[in-house]
C-alpha atoms as a PDB file:
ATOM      1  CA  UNK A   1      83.348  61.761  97.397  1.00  0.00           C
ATOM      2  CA  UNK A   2      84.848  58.427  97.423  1.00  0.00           C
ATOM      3  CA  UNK A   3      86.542  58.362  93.947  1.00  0.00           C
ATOM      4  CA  UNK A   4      90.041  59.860  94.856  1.00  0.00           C
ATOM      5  CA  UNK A   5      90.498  58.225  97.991  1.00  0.00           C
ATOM      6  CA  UNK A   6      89.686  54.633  96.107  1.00  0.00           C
ATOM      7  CA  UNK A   7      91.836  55.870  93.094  1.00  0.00           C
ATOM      8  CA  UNK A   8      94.294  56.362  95.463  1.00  0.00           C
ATOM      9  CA  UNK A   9      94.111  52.442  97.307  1.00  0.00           C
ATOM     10  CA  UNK A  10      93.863  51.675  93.176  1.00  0.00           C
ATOM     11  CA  UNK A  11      97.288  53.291  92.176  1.00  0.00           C
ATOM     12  CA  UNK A  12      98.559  51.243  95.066  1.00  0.00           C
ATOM     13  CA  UNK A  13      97.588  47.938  94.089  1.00  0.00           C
ATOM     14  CA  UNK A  14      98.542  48.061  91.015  1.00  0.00           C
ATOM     15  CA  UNK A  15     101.501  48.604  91.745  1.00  0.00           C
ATOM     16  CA  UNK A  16     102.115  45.319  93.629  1.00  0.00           C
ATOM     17  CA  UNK A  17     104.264  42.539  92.628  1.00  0.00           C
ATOM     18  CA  UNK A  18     102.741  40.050  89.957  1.00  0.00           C
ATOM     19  CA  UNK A  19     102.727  37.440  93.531  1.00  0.00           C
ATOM     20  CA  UNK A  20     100.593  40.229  95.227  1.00  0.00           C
ATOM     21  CA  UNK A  21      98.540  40.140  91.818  1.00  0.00           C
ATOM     22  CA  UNK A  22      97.887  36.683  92.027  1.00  0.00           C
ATOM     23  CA  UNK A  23      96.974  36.517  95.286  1.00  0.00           C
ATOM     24  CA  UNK A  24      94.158  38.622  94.362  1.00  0.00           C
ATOM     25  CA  UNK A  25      92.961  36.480  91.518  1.00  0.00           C
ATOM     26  CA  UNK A  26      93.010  33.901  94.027  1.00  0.00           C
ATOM     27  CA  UNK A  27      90.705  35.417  96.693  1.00  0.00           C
ATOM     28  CA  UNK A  28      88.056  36.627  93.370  1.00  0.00           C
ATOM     29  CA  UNK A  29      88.168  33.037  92.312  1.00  0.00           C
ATOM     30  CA  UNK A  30      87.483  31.903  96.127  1.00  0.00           C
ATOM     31  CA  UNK A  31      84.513  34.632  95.890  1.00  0.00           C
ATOM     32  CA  UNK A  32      83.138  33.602  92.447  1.00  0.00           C
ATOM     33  CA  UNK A  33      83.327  29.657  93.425  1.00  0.00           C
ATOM     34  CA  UNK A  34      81.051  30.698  96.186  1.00  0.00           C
ATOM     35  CA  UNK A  35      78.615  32.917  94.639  1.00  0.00           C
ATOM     36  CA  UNK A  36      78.170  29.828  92.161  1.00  0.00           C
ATOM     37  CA  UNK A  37      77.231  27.326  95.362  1.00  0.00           C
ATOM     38  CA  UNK A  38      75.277  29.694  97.388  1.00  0.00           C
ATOM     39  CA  UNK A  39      73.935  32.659  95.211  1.00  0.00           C
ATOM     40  CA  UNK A  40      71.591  29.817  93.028  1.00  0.00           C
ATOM     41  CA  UNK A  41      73.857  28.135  90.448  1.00  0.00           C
ATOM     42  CA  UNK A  42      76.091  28.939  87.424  1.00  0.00           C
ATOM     43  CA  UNK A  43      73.608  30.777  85.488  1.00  0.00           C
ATOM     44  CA  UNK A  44      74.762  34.665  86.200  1.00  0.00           C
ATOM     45  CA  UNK A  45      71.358  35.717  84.693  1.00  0.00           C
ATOM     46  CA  UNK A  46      69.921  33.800  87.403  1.00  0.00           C
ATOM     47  CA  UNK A  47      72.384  34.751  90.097  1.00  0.00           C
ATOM     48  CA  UNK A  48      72.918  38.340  90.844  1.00  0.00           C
ATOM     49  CA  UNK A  49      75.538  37.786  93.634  1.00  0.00           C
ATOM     50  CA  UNK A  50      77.745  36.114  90.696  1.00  0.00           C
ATOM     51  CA  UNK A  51      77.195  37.923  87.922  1.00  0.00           C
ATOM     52  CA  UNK A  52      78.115  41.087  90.354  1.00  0.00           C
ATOM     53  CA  UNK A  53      81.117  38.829  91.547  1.00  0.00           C
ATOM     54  CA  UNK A  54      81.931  38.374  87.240  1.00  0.00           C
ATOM     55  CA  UNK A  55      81.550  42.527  86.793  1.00  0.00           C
ATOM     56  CA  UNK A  56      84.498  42.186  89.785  1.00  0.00           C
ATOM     57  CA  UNK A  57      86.643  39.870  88.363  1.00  0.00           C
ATOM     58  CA  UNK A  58      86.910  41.494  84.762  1.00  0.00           C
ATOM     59  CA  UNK A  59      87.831  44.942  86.293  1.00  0.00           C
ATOM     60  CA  UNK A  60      90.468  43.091  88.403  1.00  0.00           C
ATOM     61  CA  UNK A  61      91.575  41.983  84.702  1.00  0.00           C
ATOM     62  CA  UNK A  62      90.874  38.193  85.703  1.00  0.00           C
ATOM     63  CA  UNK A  63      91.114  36.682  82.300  1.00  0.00           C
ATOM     64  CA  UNK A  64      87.777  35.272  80.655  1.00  0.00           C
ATOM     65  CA  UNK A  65      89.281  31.723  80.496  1.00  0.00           C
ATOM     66  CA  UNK A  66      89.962  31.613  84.512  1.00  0.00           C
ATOM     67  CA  UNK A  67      86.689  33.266  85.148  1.00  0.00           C
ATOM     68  CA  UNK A  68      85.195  30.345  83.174  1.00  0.00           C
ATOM     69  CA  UNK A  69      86.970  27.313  84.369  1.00  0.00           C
ATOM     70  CA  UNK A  70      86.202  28.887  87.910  1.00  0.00           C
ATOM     71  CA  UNK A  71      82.490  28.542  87.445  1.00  0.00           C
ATOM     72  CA  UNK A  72      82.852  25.462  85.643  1.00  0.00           C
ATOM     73  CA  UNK A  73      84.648  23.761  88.401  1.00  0.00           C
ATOM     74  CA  UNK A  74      82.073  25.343  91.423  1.00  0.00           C
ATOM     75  CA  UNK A  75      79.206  23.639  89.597  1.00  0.00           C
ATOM     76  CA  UNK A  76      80.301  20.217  89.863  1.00  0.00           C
ATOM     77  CA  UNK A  77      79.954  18.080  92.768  1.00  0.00           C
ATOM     78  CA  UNK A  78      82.633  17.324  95.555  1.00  0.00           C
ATOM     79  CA  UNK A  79      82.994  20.253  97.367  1.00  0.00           C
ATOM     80  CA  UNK A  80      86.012  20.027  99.346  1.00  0.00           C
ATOM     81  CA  UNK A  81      85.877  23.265 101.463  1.00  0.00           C
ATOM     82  CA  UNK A  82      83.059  25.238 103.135  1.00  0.00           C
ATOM     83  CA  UNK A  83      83.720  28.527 103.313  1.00  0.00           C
ATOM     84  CA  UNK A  84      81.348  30.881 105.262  1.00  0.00           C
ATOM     85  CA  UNK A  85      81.161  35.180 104.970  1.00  0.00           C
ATOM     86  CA  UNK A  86      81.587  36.709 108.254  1.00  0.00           C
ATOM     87  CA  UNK A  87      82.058  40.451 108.624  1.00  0.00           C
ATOM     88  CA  UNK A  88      83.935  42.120 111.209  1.00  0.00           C
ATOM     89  CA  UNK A  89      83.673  45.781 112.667  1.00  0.00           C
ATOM     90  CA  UNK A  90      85.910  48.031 114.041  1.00  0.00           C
ATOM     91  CA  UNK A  91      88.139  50.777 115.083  1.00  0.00           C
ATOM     92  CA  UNK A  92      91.566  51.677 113.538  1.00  0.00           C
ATOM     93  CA  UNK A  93      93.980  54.106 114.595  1.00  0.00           C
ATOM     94  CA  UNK A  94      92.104  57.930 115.433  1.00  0.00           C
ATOM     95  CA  UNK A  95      88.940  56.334 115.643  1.00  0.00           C
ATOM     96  CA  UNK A  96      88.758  55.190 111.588  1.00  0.00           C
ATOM     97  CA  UNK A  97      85.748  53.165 110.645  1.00  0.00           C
ATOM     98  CA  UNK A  98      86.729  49.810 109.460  1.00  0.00           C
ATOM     99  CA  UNK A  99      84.761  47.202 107.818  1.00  0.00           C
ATOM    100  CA  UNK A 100      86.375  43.777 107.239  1.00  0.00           C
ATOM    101  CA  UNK A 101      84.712  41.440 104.833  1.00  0.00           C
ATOM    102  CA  UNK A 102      86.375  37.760 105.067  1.00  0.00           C
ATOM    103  CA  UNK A 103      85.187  33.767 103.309  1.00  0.00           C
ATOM    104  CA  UNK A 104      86.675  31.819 105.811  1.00  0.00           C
ATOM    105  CA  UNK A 105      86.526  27.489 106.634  1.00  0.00           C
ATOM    106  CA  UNK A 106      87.516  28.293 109.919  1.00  0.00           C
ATOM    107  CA  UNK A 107      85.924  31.157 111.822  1.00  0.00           C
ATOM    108  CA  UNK A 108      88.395  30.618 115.068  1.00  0.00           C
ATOM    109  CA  UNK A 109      91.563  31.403 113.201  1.00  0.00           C
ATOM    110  CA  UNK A 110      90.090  34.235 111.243  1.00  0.00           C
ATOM    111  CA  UNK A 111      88.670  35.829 113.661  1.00  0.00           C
ATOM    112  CA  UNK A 112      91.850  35.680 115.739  1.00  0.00           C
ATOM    113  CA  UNK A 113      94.015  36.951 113.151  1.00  0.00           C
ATOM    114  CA  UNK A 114      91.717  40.072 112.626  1.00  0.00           C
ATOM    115  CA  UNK A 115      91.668  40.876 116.151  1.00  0.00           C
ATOM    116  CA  UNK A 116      95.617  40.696 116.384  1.00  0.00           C
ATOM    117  CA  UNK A 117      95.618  43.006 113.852  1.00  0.00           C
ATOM    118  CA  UNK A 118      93.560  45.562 114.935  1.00  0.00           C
ATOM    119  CA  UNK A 119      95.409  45.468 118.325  1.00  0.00           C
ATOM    120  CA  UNK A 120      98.624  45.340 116.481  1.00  0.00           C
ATOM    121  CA  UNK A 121      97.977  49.130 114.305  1.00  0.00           C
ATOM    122  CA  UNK A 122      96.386  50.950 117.425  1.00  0.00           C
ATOM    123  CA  UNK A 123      93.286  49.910 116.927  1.00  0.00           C
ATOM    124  CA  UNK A 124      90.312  47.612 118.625  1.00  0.00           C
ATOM    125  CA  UNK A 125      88.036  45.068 117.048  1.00  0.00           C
ATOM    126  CA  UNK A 126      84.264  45.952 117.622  1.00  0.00           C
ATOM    127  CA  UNK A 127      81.104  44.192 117.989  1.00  0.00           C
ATOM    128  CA  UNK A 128      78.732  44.183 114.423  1.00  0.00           C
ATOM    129  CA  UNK A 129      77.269  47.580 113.729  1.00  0.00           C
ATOM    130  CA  UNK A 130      79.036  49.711 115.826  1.00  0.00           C
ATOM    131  CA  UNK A 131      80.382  51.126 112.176  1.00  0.00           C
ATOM    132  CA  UNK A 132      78.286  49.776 109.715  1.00  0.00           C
ATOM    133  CA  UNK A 133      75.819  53.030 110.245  1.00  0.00           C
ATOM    134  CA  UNK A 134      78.727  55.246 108.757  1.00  0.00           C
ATOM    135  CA  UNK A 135      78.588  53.480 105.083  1.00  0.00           C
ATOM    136  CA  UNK A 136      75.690  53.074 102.625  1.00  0.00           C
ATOM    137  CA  UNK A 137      75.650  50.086 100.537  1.00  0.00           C
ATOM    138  CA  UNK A 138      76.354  51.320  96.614  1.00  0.00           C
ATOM    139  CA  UNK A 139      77.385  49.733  93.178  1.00  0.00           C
ATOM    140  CA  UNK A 140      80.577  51.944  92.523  1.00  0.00           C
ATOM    141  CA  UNK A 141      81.981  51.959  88.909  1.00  0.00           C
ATOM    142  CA  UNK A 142      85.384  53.539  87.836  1.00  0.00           C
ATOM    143  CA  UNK A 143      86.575  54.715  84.517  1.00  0.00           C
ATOM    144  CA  UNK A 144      89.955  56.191  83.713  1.00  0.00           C
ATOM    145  CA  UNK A 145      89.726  60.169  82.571  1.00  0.00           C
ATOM    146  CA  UNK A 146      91.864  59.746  79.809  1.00  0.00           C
ATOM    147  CA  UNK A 147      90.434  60.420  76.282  1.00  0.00           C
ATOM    148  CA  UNK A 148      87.387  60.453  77.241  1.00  0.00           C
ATOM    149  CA  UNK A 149      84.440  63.373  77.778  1.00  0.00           C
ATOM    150  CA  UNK A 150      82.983  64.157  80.563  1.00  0.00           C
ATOM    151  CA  UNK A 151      79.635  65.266  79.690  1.00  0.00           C
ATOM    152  CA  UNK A 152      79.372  61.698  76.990  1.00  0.00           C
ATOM    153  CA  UNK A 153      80.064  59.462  79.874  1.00  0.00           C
ATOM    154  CA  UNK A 154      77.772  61.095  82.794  1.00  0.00           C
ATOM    155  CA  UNK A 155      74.694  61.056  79.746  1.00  0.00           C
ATOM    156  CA  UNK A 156      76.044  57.235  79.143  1.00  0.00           C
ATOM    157  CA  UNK A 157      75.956  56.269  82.909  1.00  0.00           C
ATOM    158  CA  UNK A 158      72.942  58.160  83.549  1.00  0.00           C
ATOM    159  CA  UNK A 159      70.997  56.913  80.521  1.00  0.00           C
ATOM    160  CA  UNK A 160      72.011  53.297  81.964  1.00  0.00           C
ATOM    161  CA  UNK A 161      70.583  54.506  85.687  1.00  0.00           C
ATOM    162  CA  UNK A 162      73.503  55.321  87.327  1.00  0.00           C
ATOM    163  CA  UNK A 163      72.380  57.086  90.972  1.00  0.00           C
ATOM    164  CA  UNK A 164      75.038  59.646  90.920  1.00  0.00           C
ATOM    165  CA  UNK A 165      78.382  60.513  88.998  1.00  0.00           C
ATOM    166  CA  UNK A 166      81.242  62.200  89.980  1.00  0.00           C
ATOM    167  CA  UNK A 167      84.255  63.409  88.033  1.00  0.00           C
ATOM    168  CA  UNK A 168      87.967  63.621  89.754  1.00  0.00           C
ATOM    169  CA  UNK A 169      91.299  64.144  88.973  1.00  0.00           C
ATOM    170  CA  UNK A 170      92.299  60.779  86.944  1.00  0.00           C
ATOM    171  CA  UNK A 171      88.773  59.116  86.865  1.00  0.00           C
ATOM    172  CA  UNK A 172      85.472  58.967  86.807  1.00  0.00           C
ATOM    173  CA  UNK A 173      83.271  57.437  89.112  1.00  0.00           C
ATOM    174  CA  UNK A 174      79.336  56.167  88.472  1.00  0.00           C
ATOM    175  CA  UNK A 175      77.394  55.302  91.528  1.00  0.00           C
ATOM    176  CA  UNK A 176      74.127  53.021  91.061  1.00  0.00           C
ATOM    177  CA  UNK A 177      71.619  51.626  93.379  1.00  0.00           C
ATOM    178  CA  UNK A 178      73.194  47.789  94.317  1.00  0.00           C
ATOM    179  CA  UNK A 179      70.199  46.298  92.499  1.00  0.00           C
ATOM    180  CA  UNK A 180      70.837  48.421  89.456  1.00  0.00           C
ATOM    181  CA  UNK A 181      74.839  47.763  89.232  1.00  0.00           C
ATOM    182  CA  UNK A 182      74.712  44.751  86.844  1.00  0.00           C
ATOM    183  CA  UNK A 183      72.509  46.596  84.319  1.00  0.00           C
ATOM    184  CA  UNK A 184      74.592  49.480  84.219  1.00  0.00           C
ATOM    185  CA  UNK A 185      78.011  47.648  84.204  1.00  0.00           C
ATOM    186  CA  UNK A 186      76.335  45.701  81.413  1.00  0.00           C
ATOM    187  CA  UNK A 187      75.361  48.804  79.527  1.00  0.00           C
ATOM    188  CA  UNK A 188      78.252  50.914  79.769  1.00  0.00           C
ATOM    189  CA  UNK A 189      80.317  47.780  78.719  1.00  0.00           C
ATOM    190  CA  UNK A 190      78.489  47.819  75.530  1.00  0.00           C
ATOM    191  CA  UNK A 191      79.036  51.206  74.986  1.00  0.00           C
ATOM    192  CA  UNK A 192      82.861  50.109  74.910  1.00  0.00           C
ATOM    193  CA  UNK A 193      83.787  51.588  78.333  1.00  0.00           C
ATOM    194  CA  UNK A 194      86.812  49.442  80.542  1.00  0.00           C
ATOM    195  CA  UNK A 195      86.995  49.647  84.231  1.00  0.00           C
ATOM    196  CA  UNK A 196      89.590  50.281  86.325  1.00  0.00           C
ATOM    197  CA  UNK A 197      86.940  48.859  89.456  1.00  0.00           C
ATOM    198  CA  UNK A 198      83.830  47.933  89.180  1.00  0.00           C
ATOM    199  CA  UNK A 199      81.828  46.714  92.648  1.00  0.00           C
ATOM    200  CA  UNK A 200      79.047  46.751  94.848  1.00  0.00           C
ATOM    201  CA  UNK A 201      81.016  48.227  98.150  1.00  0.00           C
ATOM    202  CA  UNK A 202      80.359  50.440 101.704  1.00  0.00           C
ATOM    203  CA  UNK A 203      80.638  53.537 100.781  1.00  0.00           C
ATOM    204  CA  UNK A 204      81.248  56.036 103.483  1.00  0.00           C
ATOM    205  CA  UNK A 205      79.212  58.829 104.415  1.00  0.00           C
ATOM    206  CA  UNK A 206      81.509  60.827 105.507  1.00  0.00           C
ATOM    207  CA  UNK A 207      85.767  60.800 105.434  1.00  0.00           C
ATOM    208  CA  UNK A 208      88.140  61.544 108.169  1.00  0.00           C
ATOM    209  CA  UNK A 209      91.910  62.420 107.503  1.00  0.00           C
ATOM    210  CA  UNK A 210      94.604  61.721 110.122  1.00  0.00           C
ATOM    211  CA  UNK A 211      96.795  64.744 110.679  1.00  0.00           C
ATOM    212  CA  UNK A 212      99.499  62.658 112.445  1.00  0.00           C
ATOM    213  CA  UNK A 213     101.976  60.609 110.069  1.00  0.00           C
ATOM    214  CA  UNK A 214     102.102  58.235 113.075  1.00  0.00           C
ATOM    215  CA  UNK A 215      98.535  57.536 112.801  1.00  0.00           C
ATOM    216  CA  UNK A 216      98.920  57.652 108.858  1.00  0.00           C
ATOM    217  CA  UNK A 217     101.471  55.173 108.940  1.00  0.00           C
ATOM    218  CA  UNK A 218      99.545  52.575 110.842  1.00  0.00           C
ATOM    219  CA  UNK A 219      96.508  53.300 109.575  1.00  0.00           C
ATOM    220  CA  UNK A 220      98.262  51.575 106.136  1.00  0.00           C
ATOM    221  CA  UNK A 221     100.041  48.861 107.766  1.00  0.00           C
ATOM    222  CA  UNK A 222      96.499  48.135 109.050  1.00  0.00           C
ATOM    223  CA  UNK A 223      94.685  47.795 105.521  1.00  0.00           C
ATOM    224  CA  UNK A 224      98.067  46.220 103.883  1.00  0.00           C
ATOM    225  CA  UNK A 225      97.910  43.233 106.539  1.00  0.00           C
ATOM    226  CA  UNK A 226      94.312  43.109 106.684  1.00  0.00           C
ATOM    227  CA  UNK A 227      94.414  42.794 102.782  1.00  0.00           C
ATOM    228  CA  UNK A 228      97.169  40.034 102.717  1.00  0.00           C
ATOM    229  CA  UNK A 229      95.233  37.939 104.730  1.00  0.00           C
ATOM    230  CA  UNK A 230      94.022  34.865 102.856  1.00  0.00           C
ATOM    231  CA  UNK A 231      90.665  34.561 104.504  1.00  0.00           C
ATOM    232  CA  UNK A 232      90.357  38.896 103.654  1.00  0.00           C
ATOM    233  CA  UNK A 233      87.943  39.619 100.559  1.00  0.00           C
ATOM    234  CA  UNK A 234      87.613  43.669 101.579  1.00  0.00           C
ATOM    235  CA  UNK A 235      88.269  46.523 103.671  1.00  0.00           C
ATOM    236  CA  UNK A 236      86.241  49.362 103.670  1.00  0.00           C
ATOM    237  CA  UNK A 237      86.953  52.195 105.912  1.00  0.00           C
ATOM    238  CA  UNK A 238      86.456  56.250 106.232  1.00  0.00           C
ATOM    239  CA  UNK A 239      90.416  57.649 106.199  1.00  0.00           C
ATOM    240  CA  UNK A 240      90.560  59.572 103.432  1.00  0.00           C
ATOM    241  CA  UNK A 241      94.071  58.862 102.333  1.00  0.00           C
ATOM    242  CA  UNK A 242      94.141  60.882  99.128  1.00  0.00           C
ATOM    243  CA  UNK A 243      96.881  63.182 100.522  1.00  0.00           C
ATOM    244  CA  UNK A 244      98.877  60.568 101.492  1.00  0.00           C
ATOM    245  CA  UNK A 245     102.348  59.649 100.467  1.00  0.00           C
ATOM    246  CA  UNK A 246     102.651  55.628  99.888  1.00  0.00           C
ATOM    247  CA  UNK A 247     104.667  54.397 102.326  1.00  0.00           C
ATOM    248  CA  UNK A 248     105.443  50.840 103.412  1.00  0.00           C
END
């Protein structure tokens, strides 16, 4: 259900200047140098939370190297920052469900710059859970279509103990249990298969469109300033935007 809508918010990103790029290898490296110091160590064999932060980075196409020297450098001693993962619910414009994920080392300033932003798109900041209940918690793995058969990679991602697979219009999307998303990633990346995203993410339950392009519009400017926000690591939501024309 989610796979066009997320191909969609894909297509988008990608399309981003090579600053916009590197701002999210920056924010990966921010999420890998913590999984190192609080997920138990350097050892992603040992650490689920970074080896599922690793499966991340390489579908972002974060080369090996920085991936590496990351890790390296979050092992060592001398810690200069302390970041902390806070999570922020809410309400964008038409009611939308909106789930902020942030690593922030200073709560005060993120949390005020969320809040702005909500108010600023026509919609309201919430208190925790008053969205969460919409998503489910899922390892979500996308392949590109092309060149490849359907029924070979739903027996591949099922053999590896995918939950669910879904086929769409450009790609094809695996769904595991969040416990089970390392082994598959792991398996269907020795099978030879490349990601275009590969995560443990909220998944919705169920999507809303917005009818108005008012709404539409804002909705957008919403998730592009959450997103360019620093202290941001994700935004889920429920607006299925798969009809909608990119606009800026």
């Amino acid at each position: 259900m989610s796979g066009h809508s997320k191909w969609n918010n894909i297509k988008r990103k990608k399309e981003k200047t090579d600053g916009a790029k590197a701002k999210v290898f920056t924010k990966i490296g921010r999420e890998l140098a913590v999984a190192v110091k609080q997920g138990g160590g350097p050892d992603p064999n040992a650490n689920s939370r970074l080896r599922d932060c690793i499966a991340k980075a390489k579908a972002a196409n974060v080369p090996n190297d920085n991936i590496e020297r990351i890790i390296k450098k979050a092992a060592g001693e001398g810690d200069e920052n302390k970041y902390e993962t806070i999570q922020y619910e809410g309400y964008g414009p038409s009611g939308i469900a909106v789930i902020v994920e942030t690593l922030t080392d200073n709560r005060n300033r993120t949390a005020g710059d969320i809040r702005h932003y909500f108010d600023k798109f026509g919609g309201n900041l919430g208190q925790n859970g008053c969205v969460s209940f919409l998503f489910e918690r899922k390892g979500v793995i996308l392949i590109e279509k092309e060149g490849l058969s359907e029924d070979k990679v739903m027996e591949d991602g099922l053999e590896a103990g995918a939950s669910d697979f879904q086929s769409d219009d450009d790609v094809f999307e695996i769904d595991t249990e969040p416990d089970d998303f390392s082994g598959v990633l792991n398996d269907l990346e020795k099978k030879g298969y490349e990601f275009v995203s590969a995560e443990v993410e909220m998944v919705p339950s169920t999507t809303v469109k917005l009818e108005e392009s008012d709404a539409a519009l804002k909705m957008q400017r919403l998730l592009d300033t959450l997103e360019d926000n620093d202290d941001v690591q994700n935004v889920w939501h429920n607006w299925d935007n798969s009809d909608q024309d990119e606009e800026n």
